[in-house]
Protein backbone atom coordinates (compact mmCIF):
# COMPACT_ATOMS: atom_id res chain seq x y z
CA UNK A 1 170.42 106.85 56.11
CA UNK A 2 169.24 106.70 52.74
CA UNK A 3 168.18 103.08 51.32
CA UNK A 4 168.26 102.52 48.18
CA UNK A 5 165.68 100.90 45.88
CA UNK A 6 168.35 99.68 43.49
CA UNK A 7 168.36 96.55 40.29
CA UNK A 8 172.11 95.73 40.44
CA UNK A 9 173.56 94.74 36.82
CA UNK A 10 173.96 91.11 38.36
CA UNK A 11 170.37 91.08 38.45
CA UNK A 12 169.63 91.86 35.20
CA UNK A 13 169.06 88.74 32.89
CA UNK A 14 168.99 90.17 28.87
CA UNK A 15 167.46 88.02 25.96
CA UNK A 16 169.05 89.19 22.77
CA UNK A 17 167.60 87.72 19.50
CA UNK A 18 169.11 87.81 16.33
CA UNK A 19 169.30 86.19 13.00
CA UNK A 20 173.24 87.15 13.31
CA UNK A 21 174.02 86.61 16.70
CA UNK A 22 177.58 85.30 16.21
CA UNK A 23 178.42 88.91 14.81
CA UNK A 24 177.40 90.40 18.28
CA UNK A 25 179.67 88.96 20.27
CA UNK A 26 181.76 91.97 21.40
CA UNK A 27 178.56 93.36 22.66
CA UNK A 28 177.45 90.43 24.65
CA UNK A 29 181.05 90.38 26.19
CA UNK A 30 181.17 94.15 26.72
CA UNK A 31 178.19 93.47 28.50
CA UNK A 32 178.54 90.20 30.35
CA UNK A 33 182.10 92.68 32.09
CA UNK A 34 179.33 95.04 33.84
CA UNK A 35 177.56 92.18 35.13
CA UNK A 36 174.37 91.31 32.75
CA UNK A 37 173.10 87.82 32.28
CA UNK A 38 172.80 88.01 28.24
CA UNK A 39 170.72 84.80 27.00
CA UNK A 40 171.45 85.10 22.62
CA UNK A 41 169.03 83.41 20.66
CA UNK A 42 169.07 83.21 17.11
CA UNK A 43 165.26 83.38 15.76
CA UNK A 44 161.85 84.53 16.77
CA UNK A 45 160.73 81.12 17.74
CA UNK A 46 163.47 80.60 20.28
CA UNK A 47 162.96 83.89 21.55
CA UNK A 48 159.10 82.91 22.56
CA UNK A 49 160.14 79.26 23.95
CA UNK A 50 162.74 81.15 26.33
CA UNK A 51 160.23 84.26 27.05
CA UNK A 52 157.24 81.57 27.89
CA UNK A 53 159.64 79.52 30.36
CA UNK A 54 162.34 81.95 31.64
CA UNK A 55 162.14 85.14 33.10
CA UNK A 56 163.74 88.59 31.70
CA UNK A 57 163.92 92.05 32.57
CA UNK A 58 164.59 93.66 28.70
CA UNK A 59 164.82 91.73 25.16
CA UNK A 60 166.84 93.11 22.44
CA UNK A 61 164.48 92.12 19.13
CA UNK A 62 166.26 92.06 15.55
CA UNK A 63 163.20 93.43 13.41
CA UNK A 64 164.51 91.88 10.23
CA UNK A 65 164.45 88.03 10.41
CA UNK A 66 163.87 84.81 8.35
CA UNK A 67 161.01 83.07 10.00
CA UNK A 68 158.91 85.15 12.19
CA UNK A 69 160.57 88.41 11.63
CA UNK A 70 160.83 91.08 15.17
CA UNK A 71 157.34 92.75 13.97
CA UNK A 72 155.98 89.49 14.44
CA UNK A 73 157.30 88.14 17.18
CA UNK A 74 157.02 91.64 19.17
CA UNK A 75 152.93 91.51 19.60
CA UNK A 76 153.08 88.06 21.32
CA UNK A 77 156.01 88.70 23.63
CA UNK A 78 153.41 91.16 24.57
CA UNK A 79 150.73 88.82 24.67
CA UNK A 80 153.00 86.64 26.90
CA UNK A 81 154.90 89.12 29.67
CA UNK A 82 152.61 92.53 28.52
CA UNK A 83 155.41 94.42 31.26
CA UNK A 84 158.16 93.24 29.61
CA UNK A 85 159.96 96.01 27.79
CA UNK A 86 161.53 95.13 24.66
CA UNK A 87 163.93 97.47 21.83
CA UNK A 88 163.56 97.01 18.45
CA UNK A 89 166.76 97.01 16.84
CA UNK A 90 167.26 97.16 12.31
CA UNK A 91 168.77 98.21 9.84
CA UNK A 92 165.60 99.87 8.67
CA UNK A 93 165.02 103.57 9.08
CA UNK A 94 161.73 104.29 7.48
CA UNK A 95 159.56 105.93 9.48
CA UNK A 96 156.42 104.09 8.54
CA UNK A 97 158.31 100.58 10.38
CA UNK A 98 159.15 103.32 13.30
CA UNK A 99 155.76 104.11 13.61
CA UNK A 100 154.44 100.68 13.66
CA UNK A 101 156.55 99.08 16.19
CA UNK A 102 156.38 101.89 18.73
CA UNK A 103 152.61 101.29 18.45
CA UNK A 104 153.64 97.99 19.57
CA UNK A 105 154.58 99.47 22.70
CA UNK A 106 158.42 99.39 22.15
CA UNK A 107 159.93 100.54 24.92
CA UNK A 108 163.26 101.57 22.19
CA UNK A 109 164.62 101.68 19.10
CA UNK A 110 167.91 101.72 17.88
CA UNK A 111 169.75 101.77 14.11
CA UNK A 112 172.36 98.99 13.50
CA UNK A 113 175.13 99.09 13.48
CA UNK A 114 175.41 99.47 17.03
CA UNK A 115 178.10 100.03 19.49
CA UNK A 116 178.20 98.66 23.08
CA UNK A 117 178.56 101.64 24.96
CA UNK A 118 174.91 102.60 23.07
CA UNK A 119 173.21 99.36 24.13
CA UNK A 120 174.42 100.42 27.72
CA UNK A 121 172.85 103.46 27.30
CA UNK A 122 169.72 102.28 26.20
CA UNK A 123 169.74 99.25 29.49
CA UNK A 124 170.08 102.11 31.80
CA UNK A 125 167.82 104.35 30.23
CA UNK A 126 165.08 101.54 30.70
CA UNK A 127 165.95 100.16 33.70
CA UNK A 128 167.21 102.36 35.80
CA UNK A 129 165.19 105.54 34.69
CA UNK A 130 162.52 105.03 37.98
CA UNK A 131 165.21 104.21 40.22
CA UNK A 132 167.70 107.46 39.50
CA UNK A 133 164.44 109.54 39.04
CA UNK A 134 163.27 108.18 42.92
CA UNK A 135 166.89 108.53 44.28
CA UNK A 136 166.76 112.72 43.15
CA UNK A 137 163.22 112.58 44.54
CA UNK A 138 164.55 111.11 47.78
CA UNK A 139 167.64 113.48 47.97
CA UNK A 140 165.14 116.61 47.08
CA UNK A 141 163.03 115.77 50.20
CA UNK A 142 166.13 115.11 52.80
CA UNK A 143 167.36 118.62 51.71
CA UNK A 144 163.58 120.35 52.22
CA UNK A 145 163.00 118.16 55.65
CA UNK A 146 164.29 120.85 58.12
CA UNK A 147 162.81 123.92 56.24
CA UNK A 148 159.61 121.83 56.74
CA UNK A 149 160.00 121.00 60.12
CA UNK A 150 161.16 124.65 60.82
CA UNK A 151 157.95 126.01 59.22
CA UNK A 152 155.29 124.06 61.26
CA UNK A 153 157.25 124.48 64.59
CA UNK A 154 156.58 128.51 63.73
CA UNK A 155 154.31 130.62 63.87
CA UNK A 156 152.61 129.92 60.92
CA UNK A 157 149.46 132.10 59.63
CA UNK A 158 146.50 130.40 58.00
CA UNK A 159 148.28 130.75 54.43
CA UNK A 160 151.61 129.91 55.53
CA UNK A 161 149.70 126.39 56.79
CA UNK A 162 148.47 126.25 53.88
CA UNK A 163 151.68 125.99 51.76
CA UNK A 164 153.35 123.97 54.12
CA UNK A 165 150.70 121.39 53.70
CA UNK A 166 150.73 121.82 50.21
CA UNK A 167 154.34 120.88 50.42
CA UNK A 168 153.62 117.73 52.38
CA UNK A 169 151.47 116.55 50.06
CA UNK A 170 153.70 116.78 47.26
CA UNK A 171 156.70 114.92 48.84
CA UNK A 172 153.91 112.19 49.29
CA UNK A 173 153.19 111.74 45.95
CA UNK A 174 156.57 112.08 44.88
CA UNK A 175 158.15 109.82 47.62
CA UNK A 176 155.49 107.50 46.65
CA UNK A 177 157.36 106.86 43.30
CA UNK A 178 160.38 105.97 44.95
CA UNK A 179 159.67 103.13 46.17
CA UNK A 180 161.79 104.40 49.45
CA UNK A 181 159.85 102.75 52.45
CA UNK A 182 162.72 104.90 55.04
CA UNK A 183 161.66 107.76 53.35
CA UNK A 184 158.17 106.94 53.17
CA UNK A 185 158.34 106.97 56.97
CA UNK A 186 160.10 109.69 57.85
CA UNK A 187 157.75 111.78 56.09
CA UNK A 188 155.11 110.08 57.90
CA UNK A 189 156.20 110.74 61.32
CA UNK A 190 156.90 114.27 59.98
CA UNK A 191 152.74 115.05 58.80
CA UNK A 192 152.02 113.46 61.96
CA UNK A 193 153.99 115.99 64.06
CA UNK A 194 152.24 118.82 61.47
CA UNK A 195 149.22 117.39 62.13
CA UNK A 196 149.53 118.23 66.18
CA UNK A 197 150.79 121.67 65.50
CA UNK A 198 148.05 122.23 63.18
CA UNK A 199 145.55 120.91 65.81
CA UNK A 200 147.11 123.44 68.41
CA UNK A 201 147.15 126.25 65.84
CA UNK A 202 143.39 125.60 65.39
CA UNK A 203 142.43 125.25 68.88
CA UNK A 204 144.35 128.96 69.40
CA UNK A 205 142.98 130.75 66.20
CA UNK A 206 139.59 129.01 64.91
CA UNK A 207 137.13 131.92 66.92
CA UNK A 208 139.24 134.33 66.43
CA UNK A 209 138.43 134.40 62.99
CA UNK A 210 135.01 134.99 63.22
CA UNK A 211 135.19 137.41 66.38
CA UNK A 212 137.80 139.36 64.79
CA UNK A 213 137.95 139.27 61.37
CA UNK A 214 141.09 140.42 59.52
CA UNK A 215 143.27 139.66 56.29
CA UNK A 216 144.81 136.63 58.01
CA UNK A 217 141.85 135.33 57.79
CA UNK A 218 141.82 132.49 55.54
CA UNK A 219 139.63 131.36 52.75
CA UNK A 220 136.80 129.83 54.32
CA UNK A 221 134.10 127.23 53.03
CA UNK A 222 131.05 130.05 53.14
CA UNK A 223 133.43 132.46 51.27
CA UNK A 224 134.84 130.14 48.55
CA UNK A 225 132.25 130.28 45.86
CA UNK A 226 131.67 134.05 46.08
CA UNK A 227 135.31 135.01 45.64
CA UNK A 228 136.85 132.26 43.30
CA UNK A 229 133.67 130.98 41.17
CA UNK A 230 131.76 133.92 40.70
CA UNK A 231 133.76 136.30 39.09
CA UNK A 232 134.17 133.48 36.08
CA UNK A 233 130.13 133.56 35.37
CA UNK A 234 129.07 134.87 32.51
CA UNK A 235 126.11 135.11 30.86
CA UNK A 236 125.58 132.33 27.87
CA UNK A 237 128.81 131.07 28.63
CA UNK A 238 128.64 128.00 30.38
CA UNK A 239 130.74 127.12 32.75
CA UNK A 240 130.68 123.51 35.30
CA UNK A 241 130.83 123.67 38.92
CA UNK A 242 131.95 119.95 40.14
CA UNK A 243 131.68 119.31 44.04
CA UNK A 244 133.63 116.04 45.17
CA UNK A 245 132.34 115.02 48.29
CA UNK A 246 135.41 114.07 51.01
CA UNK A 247 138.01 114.49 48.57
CA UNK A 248 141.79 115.75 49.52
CA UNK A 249 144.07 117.29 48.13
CA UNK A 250 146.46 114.32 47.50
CA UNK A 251 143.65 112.85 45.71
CA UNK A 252 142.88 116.03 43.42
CA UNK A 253 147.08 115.42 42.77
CA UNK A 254 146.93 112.13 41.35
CA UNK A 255 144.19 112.44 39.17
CA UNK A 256 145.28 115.88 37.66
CA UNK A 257 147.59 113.81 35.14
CA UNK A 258 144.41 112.58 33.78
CA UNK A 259 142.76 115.96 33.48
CA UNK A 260 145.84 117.79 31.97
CA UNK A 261 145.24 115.61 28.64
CA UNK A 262 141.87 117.87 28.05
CA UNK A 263 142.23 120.42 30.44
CA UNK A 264 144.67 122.67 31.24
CA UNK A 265 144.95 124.27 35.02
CA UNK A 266 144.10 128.43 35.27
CA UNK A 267 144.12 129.95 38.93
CA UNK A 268 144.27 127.04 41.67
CA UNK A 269 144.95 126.74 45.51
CA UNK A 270 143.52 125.04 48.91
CA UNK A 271 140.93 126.77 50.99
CA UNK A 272 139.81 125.71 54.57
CA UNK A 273 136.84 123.78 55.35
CA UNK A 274 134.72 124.94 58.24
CA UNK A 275 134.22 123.24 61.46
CA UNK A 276 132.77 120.54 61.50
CA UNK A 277 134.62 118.77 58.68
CA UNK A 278 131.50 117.28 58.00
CA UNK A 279 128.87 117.62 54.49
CA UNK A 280 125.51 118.72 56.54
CA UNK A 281 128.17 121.70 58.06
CA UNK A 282 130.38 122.32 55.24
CA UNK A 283 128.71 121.39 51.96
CA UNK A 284 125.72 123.95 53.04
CA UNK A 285 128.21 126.62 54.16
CA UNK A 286 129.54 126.14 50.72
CA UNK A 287 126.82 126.22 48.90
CA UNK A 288 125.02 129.37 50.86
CA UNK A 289 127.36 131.72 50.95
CA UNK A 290 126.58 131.95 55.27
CA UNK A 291 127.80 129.94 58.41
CA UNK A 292 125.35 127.53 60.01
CA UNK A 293 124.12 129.48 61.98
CA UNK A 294 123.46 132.58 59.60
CA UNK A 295 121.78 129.85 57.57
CA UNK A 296 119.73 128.98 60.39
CA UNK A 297 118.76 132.46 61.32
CA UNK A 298 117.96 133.18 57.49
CA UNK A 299 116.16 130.08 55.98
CA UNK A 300 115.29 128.15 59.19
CA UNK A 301 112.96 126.23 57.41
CA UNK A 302 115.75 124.90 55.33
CA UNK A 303 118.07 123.41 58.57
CA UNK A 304 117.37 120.28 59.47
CA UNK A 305 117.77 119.51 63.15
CA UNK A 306 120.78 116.66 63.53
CA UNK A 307 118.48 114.51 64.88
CA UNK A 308 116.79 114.02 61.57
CA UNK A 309 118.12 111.35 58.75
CA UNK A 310 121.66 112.40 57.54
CA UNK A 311 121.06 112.38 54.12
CA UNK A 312 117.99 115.19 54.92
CA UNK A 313 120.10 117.45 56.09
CA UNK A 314 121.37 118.62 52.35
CA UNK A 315 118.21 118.50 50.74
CA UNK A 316 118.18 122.73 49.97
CA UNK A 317 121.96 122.88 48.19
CA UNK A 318 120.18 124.10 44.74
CA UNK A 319 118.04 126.74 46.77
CA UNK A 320 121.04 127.84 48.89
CA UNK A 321 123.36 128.65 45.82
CA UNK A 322 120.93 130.09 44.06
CA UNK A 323 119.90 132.80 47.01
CA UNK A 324 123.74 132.93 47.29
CA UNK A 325 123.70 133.88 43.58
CA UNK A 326 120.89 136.44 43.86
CA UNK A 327 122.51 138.21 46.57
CA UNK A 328 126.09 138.36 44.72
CA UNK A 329 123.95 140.21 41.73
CA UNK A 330 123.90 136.94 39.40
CA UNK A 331 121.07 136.18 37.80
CA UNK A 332 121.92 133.03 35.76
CA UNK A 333 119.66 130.23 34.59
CA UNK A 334 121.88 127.27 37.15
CA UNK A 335 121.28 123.28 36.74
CA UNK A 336 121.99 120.80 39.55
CA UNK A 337 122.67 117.23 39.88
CA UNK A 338 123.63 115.31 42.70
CA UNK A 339 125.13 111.82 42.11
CA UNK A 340 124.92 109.51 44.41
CA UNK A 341 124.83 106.08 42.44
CA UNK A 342 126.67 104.73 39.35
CA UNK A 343 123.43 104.91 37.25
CA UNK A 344 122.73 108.98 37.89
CA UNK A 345 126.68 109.28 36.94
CA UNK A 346 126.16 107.56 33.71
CA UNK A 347 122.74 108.77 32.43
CA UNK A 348 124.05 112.66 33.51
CA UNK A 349 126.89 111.70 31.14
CA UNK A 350 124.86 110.33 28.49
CA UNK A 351 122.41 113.13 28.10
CA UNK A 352 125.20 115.88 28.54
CA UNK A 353 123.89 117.89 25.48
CA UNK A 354 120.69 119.06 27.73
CA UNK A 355 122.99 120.68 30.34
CA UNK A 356 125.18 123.55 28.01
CA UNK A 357 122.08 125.51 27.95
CA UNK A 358 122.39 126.83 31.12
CA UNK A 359 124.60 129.61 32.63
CA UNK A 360 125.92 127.22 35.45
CA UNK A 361 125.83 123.54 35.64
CA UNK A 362 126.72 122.45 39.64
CA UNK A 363 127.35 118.38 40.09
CA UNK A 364 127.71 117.27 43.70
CA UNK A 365 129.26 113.65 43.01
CA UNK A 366 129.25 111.56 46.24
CA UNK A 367 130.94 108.17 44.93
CA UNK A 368 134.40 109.53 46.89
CA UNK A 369 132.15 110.03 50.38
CA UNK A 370 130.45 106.59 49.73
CA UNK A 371 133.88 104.89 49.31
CA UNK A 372 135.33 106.19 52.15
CA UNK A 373 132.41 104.98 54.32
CA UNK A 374 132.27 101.74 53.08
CA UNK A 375 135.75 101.56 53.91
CA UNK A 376 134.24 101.01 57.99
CA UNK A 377 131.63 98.40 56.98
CA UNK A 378 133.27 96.39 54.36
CA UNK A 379 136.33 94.06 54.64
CA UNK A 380 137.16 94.02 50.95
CA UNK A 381 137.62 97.84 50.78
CA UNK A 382 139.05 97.67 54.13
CA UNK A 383 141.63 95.70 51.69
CA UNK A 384 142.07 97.62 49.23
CA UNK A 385 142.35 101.44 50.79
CA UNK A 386 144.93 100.40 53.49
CA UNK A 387 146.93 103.34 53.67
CA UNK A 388 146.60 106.50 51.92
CA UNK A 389 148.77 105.08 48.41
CA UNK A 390 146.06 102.41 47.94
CA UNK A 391 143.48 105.22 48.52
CA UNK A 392 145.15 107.35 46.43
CA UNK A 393 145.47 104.32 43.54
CA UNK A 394 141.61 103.26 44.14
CA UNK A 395 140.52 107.29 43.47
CA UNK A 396 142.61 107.29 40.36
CA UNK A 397 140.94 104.01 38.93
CA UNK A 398 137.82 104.86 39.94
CA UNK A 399 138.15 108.39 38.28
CA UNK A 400 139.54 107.37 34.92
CA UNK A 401 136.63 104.95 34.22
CA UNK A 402 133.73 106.91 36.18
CA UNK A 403 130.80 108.85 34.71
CA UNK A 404 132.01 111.64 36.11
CA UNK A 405 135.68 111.69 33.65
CA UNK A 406 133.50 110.87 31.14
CA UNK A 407 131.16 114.30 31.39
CA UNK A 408 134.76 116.73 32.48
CA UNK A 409 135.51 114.91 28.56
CA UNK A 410 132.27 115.88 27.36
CA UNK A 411 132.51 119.42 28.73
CA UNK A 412 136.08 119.99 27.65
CA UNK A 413 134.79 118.83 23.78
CA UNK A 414 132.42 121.88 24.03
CA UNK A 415 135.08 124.37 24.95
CA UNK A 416 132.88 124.98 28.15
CA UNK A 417 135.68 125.97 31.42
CA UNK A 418 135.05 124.16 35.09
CA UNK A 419 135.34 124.33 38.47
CA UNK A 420 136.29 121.68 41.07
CA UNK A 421 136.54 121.77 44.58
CA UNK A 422 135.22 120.01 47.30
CA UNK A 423 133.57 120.22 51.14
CA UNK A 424 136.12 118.61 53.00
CA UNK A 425 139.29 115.86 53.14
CA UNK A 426 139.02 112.78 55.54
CA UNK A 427 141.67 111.44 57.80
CA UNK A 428 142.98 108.00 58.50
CA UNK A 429 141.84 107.69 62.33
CA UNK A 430 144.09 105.40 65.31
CA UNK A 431 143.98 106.79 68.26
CA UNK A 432 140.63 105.74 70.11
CA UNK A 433 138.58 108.70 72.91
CA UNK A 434 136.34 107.92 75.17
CA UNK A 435 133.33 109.93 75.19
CA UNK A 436 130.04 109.65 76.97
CA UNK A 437 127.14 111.61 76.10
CA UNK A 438 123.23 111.34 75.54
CA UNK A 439 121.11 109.09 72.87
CA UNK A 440 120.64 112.63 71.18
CA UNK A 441 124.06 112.93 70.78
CA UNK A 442 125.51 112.78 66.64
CA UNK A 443 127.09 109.68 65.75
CA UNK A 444 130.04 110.92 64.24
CA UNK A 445 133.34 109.74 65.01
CA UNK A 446 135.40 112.58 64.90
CA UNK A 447 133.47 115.37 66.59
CA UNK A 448 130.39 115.35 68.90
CA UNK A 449 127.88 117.97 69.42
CA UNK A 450 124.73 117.68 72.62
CA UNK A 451 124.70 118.28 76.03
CA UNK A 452 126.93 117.20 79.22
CA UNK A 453 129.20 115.69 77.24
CA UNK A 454 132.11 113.83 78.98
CA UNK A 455 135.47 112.73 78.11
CA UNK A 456 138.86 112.57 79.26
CA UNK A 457 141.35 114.04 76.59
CA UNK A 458 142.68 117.40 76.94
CA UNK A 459 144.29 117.71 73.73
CA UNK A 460 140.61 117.76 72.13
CA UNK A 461 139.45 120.81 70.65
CA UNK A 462 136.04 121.92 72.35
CA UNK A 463 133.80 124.76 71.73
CA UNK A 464 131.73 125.58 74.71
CA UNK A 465 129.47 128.29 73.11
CA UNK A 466 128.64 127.24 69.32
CA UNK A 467 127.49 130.84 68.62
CA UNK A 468 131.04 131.63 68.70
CA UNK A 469 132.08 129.71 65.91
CA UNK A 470 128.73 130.51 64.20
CA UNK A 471 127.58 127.04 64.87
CA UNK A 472 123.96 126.04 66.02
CA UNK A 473 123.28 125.32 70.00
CA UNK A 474 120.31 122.48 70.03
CA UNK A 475 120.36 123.25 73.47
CA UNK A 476 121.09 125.68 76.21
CA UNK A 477 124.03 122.93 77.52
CA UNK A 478 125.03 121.96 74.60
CA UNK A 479 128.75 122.06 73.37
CA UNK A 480 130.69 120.99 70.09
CA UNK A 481 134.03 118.76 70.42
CA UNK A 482 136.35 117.66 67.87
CA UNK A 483 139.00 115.22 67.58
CA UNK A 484 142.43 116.07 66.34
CA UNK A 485 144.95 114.46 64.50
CA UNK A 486 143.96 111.26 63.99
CA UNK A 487 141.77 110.55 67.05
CA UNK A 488 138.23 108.92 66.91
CA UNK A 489 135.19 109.01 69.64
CA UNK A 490 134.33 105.93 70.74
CA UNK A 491 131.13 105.05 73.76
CA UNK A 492 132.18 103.06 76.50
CA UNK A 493 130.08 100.52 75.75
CA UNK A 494 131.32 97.68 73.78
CA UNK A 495 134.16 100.24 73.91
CA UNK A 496 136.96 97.26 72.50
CA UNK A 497 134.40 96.29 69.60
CA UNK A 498 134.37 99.97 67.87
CA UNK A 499 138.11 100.69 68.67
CA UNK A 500 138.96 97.49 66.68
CA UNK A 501 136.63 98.21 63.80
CA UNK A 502 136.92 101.97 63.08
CA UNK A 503 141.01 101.76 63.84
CA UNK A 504 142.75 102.10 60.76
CA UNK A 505 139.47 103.67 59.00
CA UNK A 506 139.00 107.26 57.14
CA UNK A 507 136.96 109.52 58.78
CA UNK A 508 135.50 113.39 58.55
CA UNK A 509 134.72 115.80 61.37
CA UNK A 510 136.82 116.62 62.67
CA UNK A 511 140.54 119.13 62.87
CA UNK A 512 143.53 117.88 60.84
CA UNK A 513 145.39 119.32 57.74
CA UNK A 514 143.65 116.34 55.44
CA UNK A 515 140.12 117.66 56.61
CA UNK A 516 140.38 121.10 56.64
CA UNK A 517 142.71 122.14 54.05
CA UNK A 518 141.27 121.16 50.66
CA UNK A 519 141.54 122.48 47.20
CA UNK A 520 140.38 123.79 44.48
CA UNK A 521 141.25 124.58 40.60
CA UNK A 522 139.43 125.96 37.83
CA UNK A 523 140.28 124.16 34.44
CA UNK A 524 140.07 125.76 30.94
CA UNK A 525 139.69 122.61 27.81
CA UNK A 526 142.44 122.75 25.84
């Protein structure tokens, strides 16, 4: 049953201040019938006192008063309740007064005289605008909920998992405006059920793509830069490559807004990570054009062994694209920076004029990945990203006042085009494994890769013989397995400890629709 996020008009409490407020008393009837609390006041002054000790949800503001006239008083109602939306109401229709007041942050303005059935416009317009604009949202979803559940209970190919995902992810963000908590869930419980079909789909299907290739196929990490970037390069035409480590789609979504007001979207679409969902895997199948193991085999003085210090293991990135470059037949003069703290963000932005020499300028920015991890270790981001809304809203404030919005602004003011994509998504883990393996064995929490490993969950996805997957076998015994959904490996020992701290936590690795399907966009400055 739909619940609805509703302000009845009983709720509503109205100051209205005017000079003249004994000739507006057929409006304030007309609109004390439908249920408004009207509170008339008759100068600026008043109007303060009551904003500074009652509470409102709109003030009608007379701009032409004796006293303090509605220009006046406007900027410290603001100054008082910033949220409160107030309409400017006057006689006055010069533009220049227009223009002033609705850089006051008006939130209307309307010519006297005025009729009541126009003020109720206007109170509807304001108040109600998010709440019809969530209910059509709401009703939009309940009518595409079976064709969704239809799809994923199909036999869906790579692309049509893809789109379905794609469609998930928008009813998020748009159910997210709604305010509808029922919603909200049902749509939960419904990319949870994807989520185990996808995990099924993967564990059928994942070698087959690399045993027997085909157009089902889909876009793969190792094959994304060759067939989306490259054919944009161009010779003295610089163009920006920008690699968000961990970052999913929803989170490309809600920052797009942002990047719309300089950029404006050319060819865009989701591609599919690699197994594992993890940077040392991905991020150098990305960047080289090859699988693990054809890395290995071709540069094996470039892969570092997993039992070496994580952040070794993608130490050749800038060597790998630019082999992958040579081979493709580009010979471009390429520039890479990785970011990994707030101070290479900023000084990268502040000497951006030294970077539109080159052909190609690639930025790995790792502030996402760092979040997400902190997210385990520290209890005031455990705070602030507990669900995926508040780690959706922390992404979008950290964007709009990062380093890195500040250089996309830099590179849209010199016409320049860019890319941005990413390695993989994350996933918000909660169902615990058991798993018991050797001290060689990786530490991540979503898949496991080493020898004799034991566990005792047969929905996990395993890979017995890495080679089949193009992966890397450390040893003859050794096997890869991942977690699906949103399960998370944790050791029998102090087995309670790590199930209570990691529950509830994002995580990369491992097989979900967040990890593996992950997007990409090139931009063109407007």
């Amino acid at each position: 049953m739909l619940r609805k996020n509703t302000m009845t008009a009983q709720q509503i409490s109205i100051l209205w201040t005017d000079d003249e407020i004994d000739l507006l008393k057929a409006q304030i009837l007309f609109l004390g019938s439908k249920g408004y609390r009207i509170v008339a006041v008759g100068s600026g002054a008043e109007a303060l006192e009551k904003v500074r000790s009652e509470s409102f949800d709109l003030v009608f503001l007379d701009e032409h008063m004796p006293g303090l006239t509605g220009l006046e008083v406007l900027p410290r109602i603001k100054a008082v309740r910033p949220q409160l939306p107030v309409v400017m109401i006057t006689k006055n229709e010069e533009e220049n007064l227009m223009e002033e007041a609705i850089g006051s942050q008006i939130a209307d303005y309307l010519i006297k005289p005025i009729n009541p059935n126009q003020i109720l416009l206007c109170i509807k317009k304001i108040l109600d605008q998010k709440r019809l604009v969530g209910e059509k949202t709401t009703s939009e979803y309940q009518q595409d909920f079976r064709n969704l559940g239809l799809a994923f209970n199909d036999d869906l190919s790579p692309h049509g998992w893809m789109d379905t995902y794609a469609k998930l992810v928008y009813w998020d963000v748009e159910l997210e405006k709604s305010k509808d908590e029922g919603m909200r869930e049902v749509l939960a419980m419904q990319l949870a059920e994807a989520n185990r079909q996808f995990t099924r789909f993967i564990k059928s299907e994942y070698l087959d793509w690399f045993k027997n290739p085909s157009e089902e196929i889909p876009l793969l990490s190792h094959n994304l830069l060759r067939k989306k970037l490259f054919p944009l390069l161009e010779k003295n035409r610089p163009i920006f490559l920008f690699v968000i480590d961990n970052f999913r789609l929803d989170q490309l979504r809600v920052i797009e807004n942002i990047i719309s007001e300089y950029f404006q979207t050319g060819e865009s679409g989701t591609y599919m990570s690699i197994l594992p969902t993890s940077t040392e895997f991905a991020r150098n199948a990305l960047f080289a054009g090859l699988m693990p193991l054809d890395i290995k085999n071709r540069y094996p003085d470039k892969w570092v062994s997993p039992t070496e210090e994580e952040g070794s293991r993608n130490m050749h990135e800038a060597f790998f694209l630019q082999e992958h470059l040579k081979r493709s037949g580009h010979e471009l003069r390429m520039s890479y920076h990785k970011i990994t703290q707030l101070q290479q963000g900023k000084q990268l932005a502040e000497n951006a004029s030294n970077l539109f020499g080159h052909d190609l300028v690639v930025v790995v920015y790792n502030f996402v990945d760092m979040l997400s991890h902190a997210r385990s270790e520290m209890n005031v981001i455990k705070e602030l990203a507990d669900d995926e809304v508040s780690y959706r809203s922390i992404t979008r404030s950290w964007f709009e006042h990062s380093p890195l919005w500040e250089l996309m602004r830099r590179v849209a003011d010199k016409k320049c085009p860019m890319f941005v994509t990413t390695d993989h998504g994350t996933v918000r883990v909660a169902e615990p494994v058991r798993i018991m393996g050797d001290r060689n064995t990786n530490t991540n929490l979503r898949f496991k890769e080493g020898k004799n490993l034991s566990y005792d969950d047969d929905d996990l996805f395993v890979i017995e013989k890495p080679e089949d997957a193009r992966l890397i076998r450390h040893s003859l015994s050794s096997s890869y397995v991942f977690g699906g959904c949103d399960q998370y490996f944790c050791y029998p020992n102090n087995y309670h400890h790590y199930v209570n701290l990691y529950r509830h936590t994002f995580q990369h690795g491992g097989v979900s629709l967040e990890e593996m399907i992950i997007p990409w966009a090139h931009y063109t400055p407007r």
